[in-house]
N, C-alpha and C. Protein backbone atom coordinates (compact mmCIF):
# COMPACT_ATOMS: atom_id res chain seq x y z
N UNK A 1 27.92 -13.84 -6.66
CA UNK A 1 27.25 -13.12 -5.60
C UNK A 1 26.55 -14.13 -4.70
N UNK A 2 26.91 -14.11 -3.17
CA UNK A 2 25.97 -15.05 -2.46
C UNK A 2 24.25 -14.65 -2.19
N UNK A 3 24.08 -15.88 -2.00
CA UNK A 3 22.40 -15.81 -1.69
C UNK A 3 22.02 -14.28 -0.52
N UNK A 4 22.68 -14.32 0.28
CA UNK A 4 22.91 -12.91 1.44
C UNK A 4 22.77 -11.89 0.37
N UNK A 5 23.50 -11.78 -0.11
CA UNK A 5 23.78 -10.44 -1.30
C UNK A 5 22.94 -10.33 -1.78
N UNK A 6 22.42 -11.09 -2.92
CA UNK A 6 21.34 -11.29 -3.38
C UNK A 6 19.86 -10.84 -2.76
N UNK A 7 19.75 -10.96 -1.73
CA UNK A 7 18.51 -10.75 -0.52
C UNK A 7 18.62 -9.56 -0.58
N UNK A 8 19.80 -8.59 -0.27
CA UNK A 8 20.02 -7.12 0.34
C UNK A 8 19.11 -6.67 -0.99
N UNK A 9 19.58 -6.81 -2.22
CA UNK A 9 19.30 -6.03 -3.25
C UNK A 9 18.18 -5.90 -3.81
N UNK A 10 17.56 -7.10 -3.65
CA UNK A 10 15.82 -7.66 -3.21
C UNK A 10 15.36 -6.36 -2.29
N UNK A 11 15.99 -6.37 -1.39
CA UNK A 11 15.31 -5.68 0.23
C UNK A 11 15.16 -4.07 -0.32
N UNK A 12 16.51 -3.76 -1.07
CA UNK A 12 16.46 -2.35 -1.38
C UNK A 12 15.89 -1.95 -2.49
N UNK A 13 15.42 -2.73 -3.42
CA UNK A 13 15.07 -2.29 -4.37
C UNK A 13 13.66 -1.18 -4.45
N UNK A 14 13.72 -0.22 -4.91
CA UNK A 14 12.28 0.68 -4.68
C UNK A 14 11.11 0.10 -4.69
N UNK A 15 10.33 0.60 -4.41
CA UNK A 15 9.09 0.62 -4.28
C UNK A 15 8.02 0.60 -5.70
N UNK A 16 6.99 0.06 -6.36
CA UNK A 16 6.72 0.85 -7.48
C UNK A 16 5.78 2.30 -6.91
N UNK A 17 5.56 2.57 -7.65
CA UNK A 17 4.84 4.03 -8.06
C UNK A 17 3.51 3.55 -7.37
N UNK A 18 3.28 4.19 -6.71
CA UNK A 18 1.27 4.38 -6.76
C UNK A 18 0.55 4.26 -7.91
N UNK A 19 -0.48 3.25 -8.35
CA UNK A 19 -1.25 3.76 -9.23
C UNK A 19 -2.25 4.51 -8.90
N UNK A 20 -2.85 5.06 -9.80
CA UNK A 20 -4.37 5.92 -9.90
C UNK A 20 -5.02 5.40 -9.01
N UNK A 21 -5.82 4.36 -8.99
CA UNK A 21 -6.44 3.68 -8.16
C UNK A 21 -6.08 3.86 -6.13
N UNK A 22 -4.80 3.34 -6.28
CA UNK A 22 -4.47 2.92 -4.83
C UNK A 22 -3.96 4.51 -4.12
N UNK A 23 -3.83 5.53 -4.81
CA UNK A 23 -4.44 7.19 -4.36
C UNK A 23 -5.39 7.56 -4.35
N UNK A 24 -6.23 7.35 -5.06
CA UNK A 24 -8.01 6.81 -4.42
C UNK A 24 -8.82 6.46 -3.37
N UNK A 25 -7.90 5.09 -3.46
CA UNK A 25 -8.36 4.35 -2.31
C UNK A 25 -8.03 5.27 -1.09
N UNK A 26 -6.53 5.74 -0.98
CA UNK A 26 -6.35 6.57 0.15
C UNK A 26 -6.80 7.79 0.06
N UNK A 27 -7.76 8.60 -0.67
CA UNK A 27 -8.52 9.48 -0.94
C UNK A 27 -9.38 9.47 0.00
N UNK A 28 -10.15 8.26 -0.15
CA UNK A 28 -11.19 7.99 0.56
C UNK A 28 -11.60 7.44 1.66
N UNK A 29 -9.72 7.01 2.33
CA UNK A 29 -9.98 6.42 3.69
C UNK A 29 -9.31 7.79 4.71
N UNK A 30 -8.98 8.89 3.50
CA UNK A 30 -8.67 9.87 4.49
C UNK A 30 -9.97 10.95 4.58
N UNK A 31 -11.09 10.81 3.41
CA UNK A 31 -12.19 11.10 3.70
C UNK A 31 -13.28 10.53 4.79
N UNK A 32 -13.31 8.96 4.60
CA UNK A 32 -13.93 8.31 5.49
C UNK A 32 -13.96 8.02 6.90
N UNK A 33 -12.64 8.35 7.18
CA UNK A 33 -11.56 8.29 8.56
C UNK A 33 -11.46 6.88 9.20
N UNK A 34 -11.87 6.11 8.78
CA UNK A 34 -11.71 4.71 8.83
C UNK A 34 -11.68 3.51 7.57
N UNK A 35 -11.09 2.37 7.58
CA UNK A 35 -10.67 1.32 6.90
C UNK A 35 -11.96 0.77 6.50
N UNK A 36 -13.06 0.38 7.18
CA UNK A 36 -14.08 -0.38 6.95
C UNK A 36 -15.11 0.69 6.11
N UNK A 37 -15.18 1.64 6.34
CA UNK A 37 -16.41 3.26 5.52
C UNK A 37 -15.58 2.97 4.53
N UNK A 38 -14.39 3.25 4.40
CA UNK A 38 -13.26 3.87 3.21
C UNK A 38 -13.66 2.34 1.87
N UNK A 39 -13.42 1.04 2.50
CA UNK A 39 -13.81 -0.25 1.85
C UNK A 39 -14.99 -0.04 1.23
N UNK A 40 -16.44 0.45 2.31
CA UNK A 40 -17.59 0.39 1.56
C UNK A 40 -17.46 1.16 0.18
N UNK A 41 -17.07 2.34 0.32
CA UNK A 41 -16.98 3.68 -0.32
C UNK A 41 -16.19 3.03 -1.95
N UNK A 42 -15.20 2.27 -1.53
CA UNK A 42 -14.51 2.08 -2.90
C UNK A 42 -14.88 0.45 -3.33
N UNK A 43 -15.90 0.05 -2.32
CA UNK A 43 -16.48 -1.46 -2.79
C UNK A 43 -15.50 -2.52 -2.81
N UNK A 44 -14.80 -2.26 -1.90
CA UNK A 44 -13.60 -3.33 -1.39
C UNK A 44 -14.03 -4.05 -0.15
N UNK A 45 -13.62 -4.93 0.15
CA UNK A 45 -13.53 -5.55 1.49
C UNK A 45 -12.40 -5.10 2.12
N UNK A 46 -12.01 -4.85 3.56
CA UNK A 46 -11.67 -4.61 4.29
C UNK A 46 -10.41 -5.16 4.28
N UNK A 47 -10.18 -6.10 4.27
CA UNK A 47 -8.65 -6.83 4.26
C UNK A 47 -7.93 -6.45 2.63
N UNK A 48 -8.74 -6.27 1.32
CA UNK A 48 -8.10 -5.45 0.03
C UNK A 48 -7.65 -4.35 0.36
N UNK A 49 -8.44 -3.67 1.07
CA UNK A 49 -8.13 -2.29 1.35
C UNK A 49 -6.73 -2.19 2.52
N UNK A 50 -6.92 -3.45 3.63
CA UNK A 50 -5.36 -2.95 4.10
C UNK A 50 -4.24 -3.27 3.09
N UNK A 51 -4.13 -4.27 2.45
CA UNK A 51 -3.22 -4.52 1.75
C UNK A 51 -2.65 -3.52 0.41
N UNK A 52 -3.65 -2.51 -0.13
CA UNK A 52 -3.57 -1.30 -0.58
C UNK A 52 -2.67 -0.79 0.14
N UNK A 53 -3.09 -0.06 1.19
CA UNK A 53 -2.36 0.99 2.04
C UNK A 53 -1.56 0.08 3.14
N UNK A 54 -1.33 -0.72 2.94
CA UNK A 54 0.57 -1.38 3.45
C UNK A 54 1.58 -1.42 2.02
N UNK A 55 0.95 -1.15 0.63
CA UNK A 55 1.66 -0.77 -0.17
C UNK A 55 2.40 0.66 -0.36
N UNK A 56 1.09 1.18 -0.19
CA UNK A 56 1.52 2.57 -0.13
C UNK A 56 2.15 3.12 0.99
N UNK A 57 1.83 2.57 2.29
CA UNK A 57 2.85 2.36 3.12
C UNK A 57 4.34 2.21 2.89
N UNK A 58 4.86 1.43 1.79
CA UNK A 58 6.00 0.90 1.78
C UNK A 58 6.79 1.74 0.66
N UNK A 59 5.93 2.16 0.12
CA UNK A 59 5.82 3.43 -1.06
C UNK A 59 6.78 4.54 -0.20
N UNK A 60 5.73 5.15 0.85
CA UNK A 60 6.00 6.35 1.25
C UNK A 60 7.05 6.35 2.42
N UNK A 61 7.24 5.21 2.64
CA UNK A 61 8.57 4.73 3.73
C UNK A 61 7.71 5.44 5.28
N UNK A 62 6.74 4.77 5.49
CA UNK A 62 5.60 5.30 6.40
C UNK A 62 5.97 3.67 7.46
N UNK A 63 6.49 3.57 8.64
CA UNK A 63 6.54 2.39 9.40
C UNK A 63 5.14 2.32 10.14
């Protein structure tokens, strides 16, 4: 199999699952209505918290 091939199957492979936690987190930034409240709220910093929800982003096939 070439390195190309190899990449595709990388690219497609699913997503994992949400944990407990990172439905939480988006619990509370859909309570908070913003990224920085939603951070205080779950005692994250601001840049943890995007990287959360660009997972779950990639989860929910959300561009």
């Amino acid at each position: 199999m070439s390195h190309a091939s190899q990449d595709m199957l990388v690219a497609e492979a699913p997503a994992k699952e949400p944990e407990v936690y990172q439905l939480q987190i988006f619990d509370a930034l859909l309570k908070q209505g913003s990224l920085t409240k939603a951070a205080l709220q779950v005692n994250m910093t601001q840049p943890a918290l995007s990287k959360v929800l660009a997972k779950l982003r990639i989860y929910f096939n959300d561009p």
